[in-house]
C-alpha atoms as a PDB file:
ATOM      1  CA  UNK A   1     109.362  46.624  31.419  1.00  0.00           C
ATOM      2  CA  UNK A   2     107.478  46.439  27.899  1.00  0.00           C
ATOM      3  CA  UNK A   3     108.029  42.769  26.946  1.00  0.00           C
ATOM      4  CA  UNK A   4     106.151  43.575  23.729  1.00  0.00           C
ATOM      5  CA  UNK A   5     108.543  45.749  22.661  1.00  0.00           C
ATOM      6  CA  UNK A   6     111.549  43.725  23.700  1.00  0.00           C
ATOM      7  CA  UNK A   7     110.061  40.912  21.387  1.00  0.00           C
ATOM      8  CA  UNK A   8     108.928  43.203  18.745  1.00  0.00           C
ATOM      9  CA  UNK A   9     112.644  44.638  18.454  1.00  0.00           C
ATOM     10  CA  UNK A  10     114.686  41.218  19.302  1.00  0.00           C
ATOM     11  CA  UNK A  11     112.574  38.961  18.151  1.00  0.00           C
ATOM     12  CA  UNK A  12     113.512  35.297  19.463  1.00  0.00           C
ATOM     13  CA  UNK A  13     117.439  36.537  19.951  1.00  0.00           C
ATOM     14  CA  UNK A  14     117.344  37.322  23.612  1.00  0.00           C
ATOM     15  CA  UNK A  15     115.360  35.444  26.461  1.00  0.00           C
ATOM     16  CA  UNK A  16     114.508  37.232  29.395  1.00  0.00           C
ATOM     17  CA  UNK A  17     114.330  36.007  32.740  1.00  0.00           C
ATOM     18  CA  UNK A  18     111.621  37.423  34.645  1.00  0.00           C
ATOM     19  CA  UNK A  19     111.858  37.738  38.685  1.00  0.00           C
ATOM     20  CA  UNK A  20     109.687  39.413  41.025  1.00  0.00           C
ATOM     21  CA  UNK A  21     108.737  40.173  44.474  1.00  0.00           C
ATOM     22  CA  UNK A  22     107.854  37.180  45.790  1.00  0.00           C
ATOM     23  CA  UNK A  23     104.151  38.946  46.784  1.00  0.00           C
ATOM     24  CA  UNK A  24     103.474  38.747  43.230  1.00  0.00           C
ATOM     25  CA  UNK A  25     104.817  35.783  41.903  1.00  0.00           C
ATOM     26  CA  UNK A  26     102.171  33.560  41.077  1.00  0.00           C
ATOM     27  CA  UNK A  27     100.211  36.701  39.666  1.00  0.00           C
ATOM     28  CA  UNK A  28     102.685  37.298  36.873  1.00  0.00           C
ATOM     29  CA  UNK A  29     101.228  36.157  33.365  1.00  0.00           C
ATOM     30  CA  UNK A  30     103.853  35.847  30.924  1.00  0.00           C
ATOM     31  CA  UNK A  31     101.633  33.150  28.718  1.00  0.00           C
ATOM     32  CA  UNK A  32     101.743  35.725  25.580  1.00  0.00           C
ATOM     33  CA  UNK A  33     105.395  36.174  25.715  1.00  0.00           C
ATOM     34  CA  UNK A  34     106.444  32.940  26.773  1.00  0.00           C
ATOM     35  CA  UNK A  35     108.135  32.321  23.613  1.00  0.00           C
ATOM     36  CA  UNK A  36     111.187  35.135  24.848  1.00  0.00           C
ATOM     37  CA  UNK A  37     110.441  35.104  28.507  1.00  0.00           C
ATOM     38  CA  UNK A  38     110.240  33.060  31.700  1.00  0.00           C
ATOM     39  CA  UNK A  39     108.919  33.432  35.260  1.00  0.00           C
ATOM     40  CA  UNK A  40     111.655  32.323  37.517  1.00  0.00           C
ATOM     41  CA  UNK A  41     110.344  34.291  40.753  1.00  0.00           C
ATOM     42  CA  UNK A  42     110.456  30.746  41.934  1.00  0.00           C
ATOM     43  CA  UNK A  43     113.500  29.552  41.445  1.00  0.00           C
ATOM     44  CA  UNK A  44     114.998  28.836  44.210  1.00  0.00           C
ATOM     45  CA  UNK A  45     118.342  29.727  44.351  1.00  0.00           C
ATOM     46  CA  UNK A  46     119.160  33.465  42.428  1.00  0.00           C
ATOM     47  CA  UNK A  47     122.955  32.756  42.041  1.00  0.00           C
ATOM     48  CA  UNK A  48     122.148  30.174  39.591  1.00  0.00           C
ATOM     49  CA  UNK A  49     119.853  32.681  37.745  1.00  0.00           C
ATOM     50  CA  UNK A  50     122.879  35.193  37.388  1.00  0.00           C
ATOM     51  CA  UNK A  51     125.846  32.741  36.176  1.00  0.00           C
ATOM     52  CA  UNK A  52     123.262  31.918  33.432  1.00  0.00           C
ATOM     53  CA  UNK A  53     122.614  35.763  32.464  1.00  0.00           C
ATOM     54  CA  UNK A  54     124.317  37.742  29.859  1.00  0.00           C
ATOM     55  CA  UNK A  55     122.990  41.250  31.559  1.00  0.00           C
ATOM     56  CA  UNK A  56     120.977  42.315  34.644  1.00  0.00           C
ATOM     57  CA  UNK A  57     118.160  44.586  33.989  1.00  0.00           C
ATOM     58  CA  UNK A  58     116.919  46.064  37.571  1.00  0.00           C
ATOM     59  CA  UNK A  59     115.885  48.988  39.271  1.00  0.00           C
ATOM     60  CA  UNK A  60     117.429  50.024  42.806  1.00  0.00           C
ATOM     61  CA  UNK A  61     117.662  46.042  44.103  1.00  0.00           C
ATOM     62  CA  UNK A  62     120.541  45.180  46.200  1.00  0.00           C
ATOM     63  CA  UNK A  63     121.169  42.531  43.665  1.00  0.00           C
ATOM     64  CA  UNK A  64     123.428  44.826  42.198  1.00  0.00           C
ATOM     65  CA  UNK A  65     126.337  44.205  44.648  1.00  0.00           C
ATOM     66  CA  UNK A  66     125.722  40.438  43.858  1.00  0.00           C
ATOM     67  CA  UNK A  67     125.781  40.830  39.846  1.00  0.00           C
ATOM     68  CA  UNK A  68     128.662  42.918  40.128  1.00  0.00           C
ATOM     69  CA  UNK A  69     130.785  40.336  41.262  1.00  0.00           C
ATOM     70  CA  UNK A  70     130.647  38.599  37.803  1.00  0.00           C
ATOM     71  CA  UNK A  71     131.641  42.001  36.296  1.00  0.00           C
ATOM     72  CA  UNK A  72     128.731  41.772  33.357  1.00  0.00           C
ATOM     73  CA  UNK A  73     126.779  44.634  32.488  1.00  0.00           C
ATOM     74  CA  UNK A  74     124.175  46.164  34.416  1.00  0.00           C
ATOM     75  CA  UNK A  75     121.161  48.271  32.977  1.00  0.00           C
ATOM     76  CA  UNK A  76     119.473  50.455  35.534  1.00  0.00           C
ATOM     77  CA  UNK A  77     115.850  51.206  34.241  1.00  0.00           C
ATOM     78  CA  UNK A  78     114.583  53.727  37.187  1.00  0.00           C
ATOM     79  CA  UNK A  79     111.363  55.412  35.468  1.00  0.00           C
ATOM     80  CA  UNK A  80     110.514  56.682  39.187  1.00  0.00           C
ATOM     81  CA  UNK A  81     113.959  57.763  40.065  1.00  0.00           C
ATOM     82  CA  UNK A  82     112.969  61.151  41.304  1.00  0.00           C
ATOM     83  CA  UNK A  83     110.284  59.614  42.972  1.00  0.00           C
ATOM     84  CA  UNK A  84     111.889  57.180  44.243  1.00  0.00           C
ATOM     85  CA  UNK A  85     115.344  58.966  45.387  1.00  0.00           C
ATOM     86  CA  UNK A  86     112.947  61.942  47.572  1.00  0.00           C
ATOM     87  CA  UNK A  87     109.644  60.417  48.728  1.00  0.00           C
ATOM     88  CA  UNK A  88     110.069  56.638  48.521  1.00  0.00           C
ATOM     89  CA  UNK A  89     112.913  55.522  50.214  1.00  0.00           C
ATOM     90  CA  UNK A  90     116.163  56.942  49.105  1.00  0.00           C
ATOM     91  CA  UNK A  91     119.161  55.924  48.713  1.00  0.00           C
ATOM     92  CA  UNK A  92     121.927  54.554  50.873  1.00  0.00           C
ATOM     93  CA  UNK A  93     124.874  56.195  48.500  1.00  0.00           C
ATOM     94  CA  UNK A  94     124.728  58.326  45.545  1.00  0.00           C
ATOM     95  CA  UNK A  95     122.810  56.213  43.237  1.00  0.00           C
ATOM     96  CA  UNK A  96     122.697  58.137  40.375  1.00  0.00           C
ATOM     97  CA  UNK A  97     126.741  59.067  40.478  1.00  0.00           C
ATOM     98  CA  UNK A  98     127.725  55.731  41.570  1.00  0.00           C
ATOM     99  CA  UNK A  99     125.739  53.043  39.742  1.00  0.00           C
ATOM    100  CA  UNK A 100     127.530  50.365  37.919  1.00  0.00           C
ATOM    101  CA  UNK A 101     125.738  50.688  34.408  1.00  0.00           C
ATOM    102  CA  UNK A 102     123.465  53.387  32.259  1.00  0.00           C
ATOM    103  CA  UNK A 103     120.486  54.587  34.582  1.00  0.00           C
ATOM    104  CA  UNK A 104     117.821  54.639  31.919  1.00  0.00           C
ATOM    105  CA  UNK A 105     114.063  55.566  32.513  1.00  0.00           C
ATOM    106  CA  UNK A 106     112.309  54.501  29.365  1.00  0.00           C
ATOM    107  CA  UNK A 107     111.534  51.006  27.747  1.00  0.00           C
ATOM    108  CA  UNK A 108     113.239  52.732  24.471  1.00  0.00           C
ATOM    109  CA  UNK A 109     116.220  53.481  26.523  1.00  0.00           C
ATOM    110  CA  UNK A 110     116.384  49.752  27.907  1.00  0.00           C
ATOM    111  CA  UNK A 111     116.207  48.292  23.946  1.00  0.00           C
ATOM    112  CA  UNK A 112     119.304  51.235  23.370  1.00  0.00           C
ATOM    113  CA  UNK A 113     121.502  49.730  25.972  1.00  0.00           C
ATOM    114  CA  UNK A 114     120.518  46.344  24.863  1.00  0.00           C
ATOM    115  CA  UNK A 115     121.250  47.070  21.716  1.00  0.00           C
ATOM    116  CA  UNK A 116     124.751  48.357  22.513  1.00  0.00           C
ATOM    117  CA  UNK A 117     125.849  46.105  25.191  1.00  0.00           C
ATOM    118  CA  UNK A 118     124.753  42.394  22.656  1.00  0.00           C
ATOM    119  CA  UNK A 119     126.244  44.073  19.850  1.00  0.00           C
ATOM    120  CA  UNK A 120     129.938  43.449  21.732  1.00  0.00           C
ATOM    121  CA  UNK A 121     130.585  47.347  23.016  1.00  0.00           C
ATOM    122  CA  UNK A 122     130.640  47.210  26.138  1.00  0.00           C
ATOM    123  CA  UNK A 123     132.908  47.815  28.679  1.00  0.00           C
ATOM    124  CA  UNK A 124     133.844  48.206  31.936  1.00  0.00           C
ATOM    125  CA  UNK A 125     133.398  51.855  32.856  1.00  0.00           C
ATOM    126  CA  UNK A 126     135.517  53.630  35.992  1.00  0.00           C
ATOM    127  CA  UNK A 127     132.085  53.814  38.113  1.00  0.00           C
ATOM    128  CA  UNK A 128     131.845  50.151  37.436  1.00  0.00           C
ATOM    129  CA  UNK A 129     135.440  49.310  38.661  1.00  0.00           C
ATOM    130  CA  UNK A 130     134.942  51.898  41.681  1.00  0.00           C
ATOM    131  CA  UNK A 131     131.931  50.230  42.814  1.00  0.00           C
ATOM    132  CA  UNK A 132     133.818  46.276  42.748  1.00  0.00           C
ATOM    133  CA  UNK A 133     136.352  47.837  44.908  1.00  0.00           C
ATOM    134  CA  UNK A 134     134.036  49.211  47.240  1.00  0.00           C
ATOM    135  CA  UNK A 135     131.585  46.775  47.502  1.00  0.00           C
ATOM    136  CA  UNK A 136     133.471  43.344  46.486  1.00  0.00           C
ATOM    137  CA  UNK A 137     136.979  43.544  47.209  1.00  0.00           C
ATOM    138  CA  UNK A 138     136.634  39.725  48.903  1.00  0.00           C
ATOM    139  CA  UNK A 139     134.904  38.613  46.069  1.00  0.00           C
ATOM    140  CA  UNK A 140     138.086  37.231  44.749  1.00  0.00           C
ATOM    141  CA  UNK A 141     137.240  33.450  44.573  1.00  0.00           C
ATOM    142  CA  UNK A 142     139.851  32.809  47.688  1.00  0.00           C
ATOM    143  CA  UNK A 143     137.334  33.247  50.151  1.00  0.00           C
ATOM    144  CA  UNK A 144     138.051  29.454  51.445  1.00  0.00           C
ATOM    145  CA  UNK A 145     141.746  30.070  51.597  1.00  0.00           C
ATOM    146  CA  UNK A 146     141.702  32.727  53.957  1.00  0.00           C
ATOM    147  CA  UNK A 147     139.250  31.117  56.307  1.00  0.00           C
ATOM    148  CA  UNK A 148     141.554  27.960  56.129  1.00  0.00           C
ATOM    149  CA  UNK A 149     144.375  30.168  56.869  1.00  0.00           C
ATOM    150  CA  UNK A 150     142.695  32.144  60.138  1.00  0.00           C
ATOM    151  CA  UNK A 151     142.742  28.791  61.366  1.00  0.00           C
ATOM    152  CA  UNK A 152     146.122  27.600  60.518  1.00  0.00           C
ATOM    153  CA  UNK A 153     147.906  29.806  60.008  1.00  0.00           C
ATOM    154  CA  UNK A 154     149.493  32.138  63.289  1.00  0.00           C
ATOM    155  CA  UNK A 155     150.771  35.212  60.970  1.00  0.00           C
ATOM    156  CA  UNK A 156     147.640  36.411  59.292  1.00  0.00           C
ATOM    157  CA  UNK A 157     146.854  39.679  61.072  1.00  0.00           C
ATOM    158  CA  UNK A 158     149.115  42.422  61.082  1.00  0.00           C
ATOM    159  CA  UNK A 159     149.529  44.766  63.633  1.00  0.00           C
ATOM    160  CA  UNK A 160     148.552  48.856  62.405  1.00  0.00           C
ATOM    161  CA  UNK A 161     150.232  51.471  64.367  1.00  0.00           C
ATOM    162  CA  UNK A 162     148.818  55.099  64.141  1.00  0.00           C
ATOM    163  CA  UNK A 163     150.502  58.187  65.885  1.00  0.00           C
ATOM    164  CA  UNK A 164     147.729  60.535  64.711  1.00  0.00           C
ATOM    165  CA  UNK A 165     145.618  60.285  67.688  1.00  0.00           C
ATOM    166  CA  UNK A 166     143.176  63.032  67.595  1.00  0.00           C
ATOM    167  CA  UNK A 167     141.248  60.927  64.782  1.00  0.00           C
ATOM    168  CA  UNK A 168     140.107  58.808  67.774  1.00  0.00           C
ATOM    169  CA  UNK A 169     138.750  61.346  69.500  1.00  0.00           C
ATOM    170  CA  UNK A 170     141.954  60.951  72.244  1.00  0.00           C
ATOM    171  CA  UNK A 171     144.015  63.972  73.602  1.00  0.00           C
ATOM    172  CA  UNK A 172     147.769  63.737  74.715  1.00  0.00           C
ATOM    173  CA  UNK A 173     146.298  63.513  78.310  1.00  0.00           C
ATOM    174  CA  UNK A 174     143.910  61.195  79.797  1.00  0.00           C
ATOM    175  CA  UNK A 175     142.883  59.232  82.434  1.00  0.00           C
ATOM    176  CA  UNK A 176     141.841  55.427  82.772  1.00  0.00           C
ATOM    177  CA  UNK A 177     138.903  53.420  84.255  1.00  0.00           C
ATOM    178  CA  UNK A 178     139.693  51.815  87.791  1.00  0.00           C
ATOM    179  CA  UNK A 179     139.857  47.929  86.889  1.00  0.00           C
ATOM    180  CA  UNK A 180     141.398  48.003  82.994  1.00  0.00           C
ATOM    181  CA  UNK A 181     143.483  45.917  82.011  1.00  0.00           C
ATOM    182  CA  UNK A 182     147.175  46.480  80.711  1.00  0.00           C
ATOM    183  CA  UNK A 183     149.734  45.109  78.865  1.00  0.00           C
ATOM    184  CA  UNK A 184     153.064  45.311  78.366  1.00  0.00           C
ATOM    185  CA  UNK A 185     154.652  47.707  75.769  1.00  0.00           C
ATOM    186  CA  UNK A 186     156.118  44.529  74.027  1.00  0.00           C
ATOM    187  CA  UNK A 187     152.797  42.561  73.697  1.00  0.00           C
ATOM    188  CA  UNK A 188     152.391  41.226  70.028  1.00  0.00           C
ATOM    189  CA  UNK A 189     148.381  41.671  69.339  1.00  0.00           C
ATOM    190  CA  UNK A 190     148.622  39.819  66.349  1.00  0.00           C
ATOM    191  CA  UNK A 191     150.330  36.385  68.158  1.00  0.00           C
ATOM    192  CA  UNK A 192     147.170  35.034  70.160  1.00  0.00           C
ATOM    193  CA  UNK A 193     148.967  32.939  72.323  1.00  0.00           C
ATOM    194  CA  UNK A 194     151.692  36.259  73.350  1.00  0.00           C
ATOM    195  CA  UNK A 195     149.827  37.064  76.620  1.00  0.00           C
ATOM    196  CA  UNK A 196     152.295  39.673  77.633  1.00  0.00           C
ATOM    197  CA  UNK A 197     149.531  40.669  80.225  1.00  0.00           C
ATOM    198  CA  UNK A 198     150.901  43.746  83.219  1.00  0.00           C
ATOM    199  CA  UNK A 199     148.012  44.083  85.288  1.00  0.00           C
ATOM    200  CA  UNK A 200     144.651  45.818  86.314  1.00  0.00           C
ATOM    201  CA  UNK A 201     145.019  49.374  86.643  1.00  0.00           C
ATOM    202  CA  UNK A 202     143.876  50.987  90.216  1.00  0.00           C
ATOM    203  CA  UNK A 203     145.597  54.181  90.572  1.00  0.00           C
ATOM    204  CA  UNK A 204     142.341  56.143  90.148  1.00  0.00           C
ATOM    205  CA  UNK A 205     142.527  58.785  88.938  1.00  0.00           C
ATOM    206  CA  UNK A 206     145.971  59.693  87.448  1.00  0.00           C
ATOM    207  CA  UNK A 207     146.700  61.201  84.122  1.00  0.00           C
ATOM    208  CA  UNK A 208     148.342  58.963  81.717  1.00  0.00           C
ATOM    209  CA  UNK A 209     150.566  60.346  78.283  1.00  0.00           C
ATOM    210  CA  UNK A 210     148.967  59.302  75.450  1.00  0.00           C
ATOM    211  CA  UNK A 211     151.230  57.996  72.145  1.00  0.00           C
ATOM    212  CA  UNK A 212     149.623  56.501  69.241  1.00  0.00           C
ATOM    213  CA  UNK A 213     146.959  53.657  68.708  1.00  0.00           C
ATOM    214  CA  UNK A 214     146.846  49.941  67.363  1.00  0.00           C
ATOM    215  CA  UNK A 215     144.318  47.953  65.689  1.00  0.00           C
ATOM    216  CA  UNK A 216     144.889  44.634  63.574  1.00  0.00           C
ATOM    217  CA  UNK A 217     144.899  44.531  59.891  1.00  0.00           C
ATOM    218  CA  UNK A 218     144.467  42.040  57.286  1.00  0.00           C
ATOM    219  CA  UNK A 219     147.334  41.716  55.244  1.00  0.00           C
ATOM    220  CA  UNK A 220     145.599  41.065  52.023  1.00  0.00           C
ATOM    221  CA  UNK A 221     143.116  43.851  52.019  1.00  0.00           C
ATOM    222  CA  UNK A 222     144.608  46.216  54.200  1.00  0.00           C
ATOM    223  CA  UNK A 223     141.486  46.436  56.885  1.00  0.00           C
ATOM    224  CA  UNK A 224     141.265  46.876  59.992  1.00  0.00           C
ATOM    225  CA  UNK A 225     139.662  43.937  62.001  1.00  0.00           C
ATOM    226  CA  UNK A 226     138.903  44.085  65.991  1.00  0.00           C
ATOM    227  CA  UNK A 227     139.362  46.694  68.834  1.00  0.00           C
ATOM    228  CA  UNK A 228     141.412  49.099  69.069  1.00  0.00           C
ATOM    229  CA  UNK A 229     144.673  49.959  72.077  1.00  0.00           C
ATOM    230  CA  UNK A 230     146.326  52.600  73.130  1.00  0.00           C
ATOM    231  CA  UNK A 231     149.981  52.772  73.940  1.00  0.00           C
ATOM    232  CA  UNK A 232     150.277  54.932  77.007  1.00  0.00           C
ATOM    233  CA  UNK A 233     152.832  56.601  79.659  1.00  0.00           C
ATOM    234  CA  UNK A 234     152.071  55.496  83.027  1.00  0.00           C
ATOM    235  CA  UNK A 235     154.378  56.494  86.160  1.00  0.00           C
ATOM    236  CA  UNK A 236     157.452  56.258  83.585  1.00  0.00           C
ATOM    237  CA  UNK A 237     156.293  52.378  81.844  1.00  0.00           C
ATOM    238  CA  UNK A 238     154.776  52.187  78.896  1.00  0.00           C
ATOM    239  CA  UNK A 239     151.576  49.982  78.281  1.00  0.00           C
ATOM    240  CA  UNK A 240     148.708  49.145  76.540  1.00  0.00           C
ATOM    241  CA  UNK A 241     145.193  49.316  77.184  1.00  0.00           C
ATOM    242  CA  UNK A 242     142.091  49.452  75.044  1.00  0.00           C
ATOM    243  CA  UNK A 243     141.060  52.621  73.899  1.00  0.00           C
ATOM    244  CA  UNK A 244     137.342  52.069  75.286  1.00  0.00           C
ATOM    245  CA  UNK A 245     139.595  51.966  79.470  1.00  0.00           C
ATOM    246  CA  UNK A 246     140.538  55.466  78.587  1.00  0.00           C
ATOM    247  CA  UNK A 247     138.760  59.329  79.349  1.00  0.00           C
END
């Protein structure tokens, strides 16, 4: 980024906070702009860094999905994008769709977004939302809570029932592993102290009726946490086993 033009254009309005690889830290020299700009490549702890920070200026670093959870804008300045996106590295999701703020490849085009975003315009565009619900939907500030409540708290899984079995790679018919365990049809996953255990299957070899599948799920965000079990038909009972017992 041309620093000379950032001070030629903003004068002494903005500071800039300069951090780099930590390879080339103590190479930077920032002695002829240090009246608008700092080296904190340093500092030690980067969270404090973006609290502070009206904007984020990067290129493709996965600090990003940390900025994002403050919801303040992002400018993207990618002068090697094509370079970047099909001989560097690549990218891990559609960058240039997805990115939570103006992909710009130009110092000029970092000033323009400057320019709009301090001048009180901007706001929070759909990719920008899309990308906090992707990427931060525990980002909520009650992180504390719910680890408080896994521990206290006995109803804070839910149990997910799903009839649609051929999404798990199951057919109405299969067989089951000599020494699996099974439970009883009535067996409440989400209670840890419900044991509700049958037995170890030995019947080798018989052909069990498959019927739908379970997996936990957090109530809050509607995930699904654990493994997952299969309800089955076995010699007229029905029981539960995890899907892993069955082929």
């Amino acid at each position: 980024m041309d620093l000379a033009k950032i001070k030629a254009h903003f004068g002494n309005n903005v500071i800039v906070l300069v951090r780099t690889h930590y390879l080339i830290a103590n190479n930077l020299d920032l002695s002829d702009y240090s009246d608008i700009a700092l080296n904190v490549s340093l500092y030690p702890d980067i969270a404090e860094l973006y609290l502070i920070s009206d904007v984020l200026i990067t290129d493709y670093s996965s600090v990003m999905f940390d900025y994002a959870v403050l919801k303040r804008p992002m400018i993207f300045f990618t002068y090697d994008l094509d370079d970047y996106a099909n001989e560097i590295r690549g990218f891990y999701f559609d960058f240039v769709k997805d990115a939570p703020g103006k992909i710009v490849k130009t110092n000029d085009g970092v000033i323009d977004e400057l320019d709009h975003i301090l001048s009180g315009n901007w706001t929070m565009n759909e990719n920008y939302k899309k990308f906090i619900d992707k990427f931060t939907p525990w980002m909520d500030g009650k992180s504390s809570e719910r680890a408080v409540n896994q521990f206290l708290n006995d109803d804070n899984m839910n149990e997910n029932f799903d009839d649609n079995i051929s999404k798990y790679n199951l057919q109405n018919e299969m067989k089951i592993h000599d020494g699996a365990s099974l439970w009883n049809s009535g067996k409440d996953f989400a209670d840890h102290e419900d044991v509700d255990f049958s037995h170890n299957y030995n019947d080798k070899g018989i052909t069990v009726r498959v019927i739908k599948v379970m997996q936990l799920m957090d109530p809050d965000f509607k995930e699904k946490i654990g493994m997952k079990y299969v309800l089955i038909q076995l010699n007229g009972k029905q029981l539960w086993v995890n899907i892993e017992d069955l082929y």
